[in-house]
PDB file of N, CA and C in Angstrom:
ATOM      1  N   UNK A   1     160.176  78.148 156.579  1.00  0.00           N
ATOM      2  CA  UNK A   1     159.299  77.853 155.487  1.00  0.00           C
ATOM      3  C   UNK A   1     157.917  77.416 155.999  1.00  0.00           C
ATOM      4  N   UNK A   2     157.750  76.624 156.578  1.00  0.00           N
ATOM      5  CA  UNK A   2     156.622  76.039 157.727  1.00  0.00           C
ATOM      6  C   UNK A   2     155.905  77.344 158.322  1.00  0.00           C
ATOM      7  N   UNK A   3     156.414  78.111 159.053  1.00  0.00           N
ATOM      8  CA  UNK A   3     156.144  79.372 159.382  1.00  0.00           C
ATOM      9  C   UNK A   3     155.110  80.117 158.583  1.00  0.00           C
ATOM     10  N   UNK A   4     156.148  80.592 157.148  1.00  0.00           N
ATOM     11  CA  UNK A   4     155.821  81.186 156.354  1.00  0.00           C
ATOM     12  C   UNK A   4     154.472  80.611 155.454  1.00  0.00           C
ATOM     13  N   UNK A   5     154.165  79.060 155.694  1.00  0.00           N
ATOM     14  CA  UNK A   5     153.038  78.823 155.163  1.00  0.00           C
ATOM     15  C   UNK A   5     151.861  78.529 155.885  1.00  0.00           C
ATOM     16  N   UNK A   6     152.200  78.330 156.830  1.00  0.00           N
ATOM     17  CA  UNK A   6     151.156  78.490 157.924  1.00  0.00           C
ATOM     18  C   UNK A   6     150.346  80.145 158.362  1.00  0.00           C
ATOM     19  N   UNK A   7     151.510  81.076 157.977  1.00  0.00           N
ATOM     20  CA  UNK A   7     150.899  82.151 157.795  1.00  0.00           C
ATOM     21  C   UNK A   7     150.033  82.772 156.942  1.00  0.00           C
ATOM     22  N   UNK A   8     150.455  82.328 155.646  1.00  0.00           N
ATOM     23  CA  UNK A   8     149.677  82.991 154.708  1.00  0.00           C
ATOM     24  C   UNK A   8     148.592  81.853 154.152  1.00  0.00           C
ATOM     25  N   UNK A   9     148.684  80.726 154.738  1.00  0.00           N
ATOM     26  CA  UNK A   9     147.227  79.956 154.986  1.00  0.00           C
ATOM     27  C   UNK A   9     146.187  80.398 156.209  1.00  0.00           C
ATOM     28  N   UNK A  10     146.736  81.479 156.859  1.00  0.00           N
ATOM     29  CA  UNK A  10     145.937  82.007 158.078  1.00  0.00           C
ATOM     30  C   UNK A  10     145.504  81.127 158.872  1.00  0.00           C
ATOM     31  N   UNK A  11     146.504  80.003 159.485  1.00  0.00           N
ATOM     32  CA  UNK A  11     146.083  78.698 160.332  1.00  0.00           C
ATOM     33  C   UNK A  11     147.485  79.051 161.105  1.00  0.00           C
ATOM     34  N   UNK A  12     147.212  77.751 162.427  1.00  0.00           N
ATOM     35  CA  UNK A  12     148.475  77.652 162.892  1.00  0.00           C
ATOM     36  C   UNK A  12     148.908  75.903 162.815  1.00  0.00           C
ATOM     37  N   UNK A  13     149.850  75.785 163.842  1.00  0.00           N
ATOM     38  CA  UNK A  13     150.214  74.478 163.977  1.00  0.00           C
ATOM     39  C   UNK A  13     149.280  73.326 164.243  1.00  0.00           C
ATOM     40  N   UNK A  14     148.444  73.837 165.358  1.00  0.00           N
ATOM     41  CA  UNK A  14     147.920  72.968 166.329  1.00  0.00           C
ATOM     42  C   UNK A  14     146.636  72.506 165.241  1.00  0.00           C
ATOM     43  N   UNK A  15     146.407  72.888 163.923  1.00  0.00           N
ATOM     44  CA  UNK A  15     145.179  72.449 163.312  1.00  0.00           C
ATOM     45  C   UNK A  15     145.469  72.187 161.727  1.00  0.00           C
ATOM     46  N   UNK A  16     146.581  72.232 161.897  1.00  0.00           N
ATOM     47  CA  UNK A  16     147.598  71.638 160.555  1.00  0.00           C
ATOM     48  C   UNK A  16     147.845  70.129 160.794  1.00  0.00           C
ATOM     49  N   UNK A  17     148.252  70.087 159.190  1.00  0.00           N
ATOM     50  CA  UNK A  17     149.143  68.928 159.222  1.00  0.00           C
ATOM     51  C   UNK A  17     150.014  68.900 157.697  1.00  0.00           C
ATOM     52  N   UNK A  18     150.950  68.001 157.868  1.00  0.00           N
ATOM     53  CA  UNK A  18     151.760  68.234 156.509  1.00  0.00           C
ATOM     54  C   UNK A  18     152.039  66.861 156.477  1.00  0.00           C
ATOM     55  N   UNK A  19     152.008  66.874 154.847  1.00  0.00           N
ATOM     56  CA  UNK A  19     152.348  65.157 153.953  1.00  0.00           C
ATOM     57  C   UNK A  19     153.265  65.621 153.441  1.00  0.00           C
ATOM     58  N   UNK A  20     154.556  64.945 153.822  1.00  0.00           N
ATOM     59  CA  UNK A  20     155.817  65.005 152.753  1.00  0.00           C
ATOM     60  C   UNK A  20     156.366  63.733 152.863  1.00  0.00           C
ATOM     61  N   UNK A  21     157.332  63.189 151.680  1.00  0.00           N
ATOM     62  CA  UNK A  21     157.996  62.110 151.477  1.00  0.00           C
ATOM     63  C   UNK A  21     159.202  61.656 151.612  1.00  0.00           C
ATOM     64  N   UNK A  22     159.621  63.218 152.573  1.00  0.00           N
ATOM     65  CA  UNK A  22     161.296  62.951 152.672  1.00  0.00           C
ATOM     66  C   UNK A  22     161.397  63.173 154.544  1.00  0.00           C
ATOM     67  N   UNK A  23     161.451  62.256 154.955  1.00  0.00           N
ATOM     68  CA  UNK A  23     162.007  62.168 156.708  1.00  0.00           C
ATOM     69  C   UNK A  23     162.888  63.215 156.913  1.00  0.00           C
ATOM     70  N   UNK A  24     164.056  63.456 156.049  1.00  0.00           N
ATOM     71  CA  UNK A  24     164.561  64.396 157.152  1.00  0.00           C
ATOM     72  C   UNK A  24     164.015  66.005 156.697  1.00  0.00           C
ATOM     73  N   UNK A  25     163.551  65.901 155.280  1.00  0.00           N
ATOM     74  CA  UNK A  25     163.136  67.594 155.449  1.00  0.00           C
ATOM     75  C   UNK A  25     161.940  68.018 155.797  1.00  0.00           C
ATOM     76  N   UNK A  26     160.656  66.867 155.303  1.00  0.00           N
ATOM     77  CA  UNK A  26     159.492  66.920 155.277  1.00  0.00           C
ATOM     78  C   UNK A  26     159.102  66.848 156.801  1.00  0.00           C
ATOM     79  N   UNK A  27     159.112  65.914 157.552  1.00  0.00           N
ATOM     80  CA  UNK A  27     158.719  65.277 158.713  1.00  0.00           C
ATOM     81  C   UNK A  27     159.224  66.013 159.925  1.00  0.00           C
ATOM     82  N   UNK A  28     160.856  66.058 159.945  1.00  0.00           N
ATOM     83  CA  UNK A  28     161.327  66.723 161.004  1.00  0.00           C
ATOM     84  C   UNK A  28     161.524  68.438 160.657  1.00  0.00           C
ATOM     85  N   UNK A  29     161.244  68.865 159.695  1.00  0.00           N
ATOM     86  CA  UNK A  29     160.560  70.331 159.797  1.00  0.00           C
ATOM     87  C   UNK A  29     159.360  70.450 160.058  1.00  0.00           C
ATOM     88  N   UNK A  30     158.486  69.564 160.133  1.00  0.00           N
ATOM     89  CA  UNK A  30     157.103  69.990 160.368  1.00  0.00           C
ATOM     90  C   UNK A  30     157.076  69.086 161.842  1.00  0.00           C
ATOM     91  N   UNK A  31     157.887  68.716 161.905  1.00  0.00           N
ATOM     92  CA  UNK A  31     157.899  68.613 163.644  1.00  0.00           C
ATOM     93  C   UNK A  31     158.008  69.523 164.677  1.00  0.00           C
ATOM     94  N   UNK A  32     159.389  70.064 163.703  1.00  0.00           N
ATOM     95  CA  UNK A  32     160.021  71.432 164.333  1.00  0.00           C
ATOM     96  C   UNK A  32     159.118  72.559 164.607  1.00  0.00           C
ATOM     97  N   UNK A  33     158.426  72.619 163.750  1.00  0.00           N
ATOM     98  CA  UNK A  33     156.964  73.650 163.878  1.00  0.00           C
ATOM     99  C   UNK A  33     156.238  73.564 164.167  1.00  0.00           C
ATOM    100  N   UNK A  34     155.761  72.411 164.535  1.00  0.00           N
ATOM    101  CA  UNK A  34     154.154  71.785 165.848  1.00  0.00           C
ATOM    102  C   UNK A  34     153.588  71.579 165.005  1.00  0.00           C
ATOM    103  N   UNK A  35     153.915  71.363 163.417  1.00  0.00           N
ATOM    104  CA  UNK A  35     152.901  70.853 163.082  1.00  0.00           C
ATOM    105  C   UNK A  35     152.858  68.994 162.921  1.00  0.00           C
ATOM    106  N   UNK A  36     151.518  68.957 162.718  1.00  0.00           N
ATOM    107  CA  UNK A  36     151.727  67.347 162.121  1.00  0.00           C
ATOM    108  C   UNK A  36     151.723  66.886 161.214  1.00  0.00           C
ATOM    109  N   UNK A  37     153.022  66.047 161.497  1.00  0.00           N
ATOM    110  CA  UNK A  37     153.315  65.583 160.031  1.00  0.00           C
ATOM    111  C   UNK A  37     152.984  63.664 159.884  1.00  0.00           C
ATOM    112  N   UNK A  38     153.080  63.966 158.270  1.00  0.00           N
ATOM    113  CA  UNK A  38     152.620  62.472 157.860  1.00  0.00           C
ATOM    114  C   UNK A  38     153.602  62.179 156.417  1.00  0.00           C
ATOM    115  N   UNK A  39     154.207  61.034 156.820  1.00  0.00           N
ATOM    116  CA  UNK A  39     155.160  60.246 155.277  1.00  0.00           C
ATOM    117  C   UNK A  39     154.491  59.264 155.027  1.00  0.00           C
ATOM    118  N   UNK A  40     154.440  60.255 153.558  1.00  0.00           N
ATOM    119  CA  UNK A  40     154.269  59.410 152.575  1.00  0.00           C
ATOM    120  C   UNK A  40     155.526  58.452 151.417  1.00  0.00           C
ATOM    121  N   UNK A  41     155.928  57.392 152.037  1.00  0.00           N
ATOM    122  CA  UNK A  41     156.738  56.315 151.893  1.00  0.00           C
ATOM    123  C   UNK A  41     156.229  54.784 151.420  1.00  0.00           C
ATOM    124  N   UNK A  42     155.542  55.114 149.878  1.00  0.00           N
ATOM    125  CA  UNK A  42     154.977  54.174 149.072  1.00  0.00           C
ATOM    126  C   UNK A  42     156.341  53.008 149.226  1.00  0.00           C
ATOM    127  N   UNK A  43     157.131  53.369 149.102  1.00  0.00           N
ATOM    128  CA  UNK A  43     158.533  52.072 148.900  1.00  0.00           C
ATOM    129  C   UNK A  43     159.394  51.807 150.122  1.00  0.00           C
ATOM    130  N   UNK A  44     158.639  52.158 151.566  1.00  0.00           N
ATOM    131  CA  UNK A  44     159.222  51.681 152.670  1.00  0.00           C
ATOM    132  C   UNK A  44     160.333  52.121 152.598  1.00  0.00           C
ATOM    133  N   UNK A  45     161.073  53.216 152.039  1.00  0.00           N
ATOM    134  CA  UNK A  45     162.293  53.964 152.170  1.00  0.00           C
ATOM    135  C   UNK A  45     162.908  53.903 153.292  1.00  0.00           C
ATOM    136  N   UNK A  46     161.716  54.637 154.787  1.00  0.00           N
ATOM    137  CA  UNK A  46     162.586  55.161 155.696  1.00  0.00           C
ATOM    138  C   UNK A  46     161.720  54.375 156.814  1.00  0.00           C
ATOM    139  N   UNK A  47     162.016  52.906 156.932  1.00  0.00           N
ATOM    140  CA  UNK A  47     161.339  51.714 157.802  1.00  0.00           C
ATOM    141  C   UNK A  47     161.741  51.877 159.296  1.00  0.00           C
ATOM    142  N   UNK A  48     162.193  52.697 159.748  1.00  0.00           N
ATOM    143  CA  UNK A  48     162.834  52.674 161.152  1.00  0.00           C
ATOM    144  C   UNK A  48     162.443  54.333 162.072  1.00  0.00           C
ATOM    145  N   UNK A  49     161.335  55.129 160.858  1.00  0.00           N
ATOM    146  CA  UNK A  49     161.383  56.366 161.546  1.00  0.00           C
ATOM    147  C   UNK A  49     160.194  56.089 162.688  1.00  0.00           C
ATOM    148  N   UNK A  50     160.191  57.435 163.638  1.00  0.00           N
ATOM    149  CA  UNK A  50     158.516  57.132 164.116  1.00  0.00           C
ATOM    150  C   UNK A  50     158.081  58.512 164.144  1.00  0.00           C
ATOM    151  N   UNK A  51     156.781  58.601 163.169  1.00  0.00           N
ATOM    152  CA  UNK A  51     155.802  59.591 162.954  1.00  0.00           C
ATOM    153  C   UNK A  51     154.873  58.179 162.043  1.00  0.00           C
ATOM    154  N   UNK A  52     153.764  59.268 161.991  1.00  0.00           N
ATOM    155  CA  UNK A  52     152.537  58.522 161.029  1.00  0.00           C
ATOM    156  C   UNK A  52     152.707  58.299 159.463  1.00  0.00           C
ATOM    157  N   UNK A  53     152.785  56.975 159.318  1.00  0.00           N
ATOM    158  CA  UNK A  53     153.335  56.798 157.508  1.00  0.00           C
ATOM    159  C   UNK A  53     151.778  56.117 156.550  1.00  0.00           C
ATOM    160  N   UNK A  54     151.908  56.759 155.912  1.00  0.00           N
ATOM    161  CA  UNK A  54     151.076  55.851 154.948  1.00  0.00           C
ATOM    162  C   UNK A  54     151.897  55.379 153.627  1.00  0.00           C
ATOM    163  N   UNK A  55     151.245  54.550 152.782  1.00  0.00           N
ATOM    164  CA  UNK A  55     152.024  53.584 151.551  1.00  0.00           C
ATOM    165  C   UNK A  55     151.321  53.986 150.687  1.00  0.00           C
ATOM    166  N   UNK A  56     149.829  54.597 150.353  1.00  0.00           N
ATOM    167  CA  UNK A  56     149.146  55.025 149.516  1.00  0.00           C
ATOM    168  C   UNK A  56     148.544  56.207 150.301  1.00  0.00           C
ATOM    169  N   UNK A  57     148.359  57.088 148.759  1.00  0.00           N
ATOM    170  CA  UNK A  57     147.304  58.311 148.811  1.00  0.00           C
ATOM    171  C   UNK A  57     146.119  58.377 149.824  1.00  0.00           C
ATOM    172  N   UNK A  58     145.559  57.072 149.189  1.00  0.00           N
ATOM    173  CA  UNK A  58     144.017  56.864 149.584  1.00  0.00           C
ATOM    174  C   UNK A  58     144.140  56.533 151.019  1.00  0.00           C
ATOM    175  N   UNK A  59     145.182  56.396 151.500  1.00  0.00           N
ATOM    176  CA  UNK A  59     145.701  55.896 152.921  1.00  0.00           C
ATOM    177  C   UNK A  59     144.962  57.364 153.704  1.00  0.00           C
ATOM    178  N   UNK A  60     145.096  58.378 153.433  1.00  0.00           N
ATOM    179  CA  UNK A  60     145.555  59.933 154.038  1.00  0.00           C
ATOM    180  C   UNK A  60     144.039  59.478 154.719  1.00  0.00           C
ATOM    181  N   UNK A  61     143.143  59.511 153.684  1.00  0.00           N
ATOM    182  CA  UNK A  61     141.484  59.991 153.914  1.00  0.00           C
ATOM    183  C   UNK A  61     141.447  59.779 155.820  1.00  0.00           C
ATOM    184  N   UNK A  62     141.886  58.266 156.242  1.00  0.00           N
ATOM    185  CA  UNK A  62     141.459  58.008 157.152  1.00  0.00           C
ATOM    186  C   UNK A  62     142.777  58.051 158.516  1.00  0.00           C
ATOM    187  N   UNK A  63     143.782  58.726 157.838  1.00  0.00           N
ATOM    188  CA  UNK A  63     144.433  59.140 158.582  1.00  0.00           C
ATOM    189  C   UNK A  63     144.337  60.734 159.404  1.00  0.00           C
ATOM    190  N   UNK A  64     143.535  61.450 158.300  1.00  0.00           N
ATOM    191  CA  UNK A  64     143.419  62.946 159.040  1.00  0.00           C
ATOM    192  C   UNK A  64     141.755  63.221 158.981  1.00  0.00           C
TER     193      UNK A  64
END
């Protein structure tokens, strides 16, 4: 899936990045694919992972 959208965004990994809210599908698929990923975990859900998390939206601006 990662693949497939990285393709038809005509980019690759290395200048991507992906915001999803679920650790194991969001984060470690877009690991799996070089890309970078970022959780978004407003309610401290998944307190023990390690990738880049933000708690708010407005968080992203100065994360990417």
């Amino acid at each position: 899936m990662f693949e497939h959208a990285l393709y038809l965004a005509e980019s690759g990994p290395e200048i991507s990045a992906y915001i999803g809210d679920n650790y194991y599908t969001d984060i470690v698929g877009a690991q799996n694919a070089g890309i970078y990923p970022v959780l978004f975990d407003p309610r401290n859900i998944f307190p023990d992972v390690e990738c880049h998390r933000i708690y708010k939206i407005s968080d992203l601006v100065s994360t990417i």
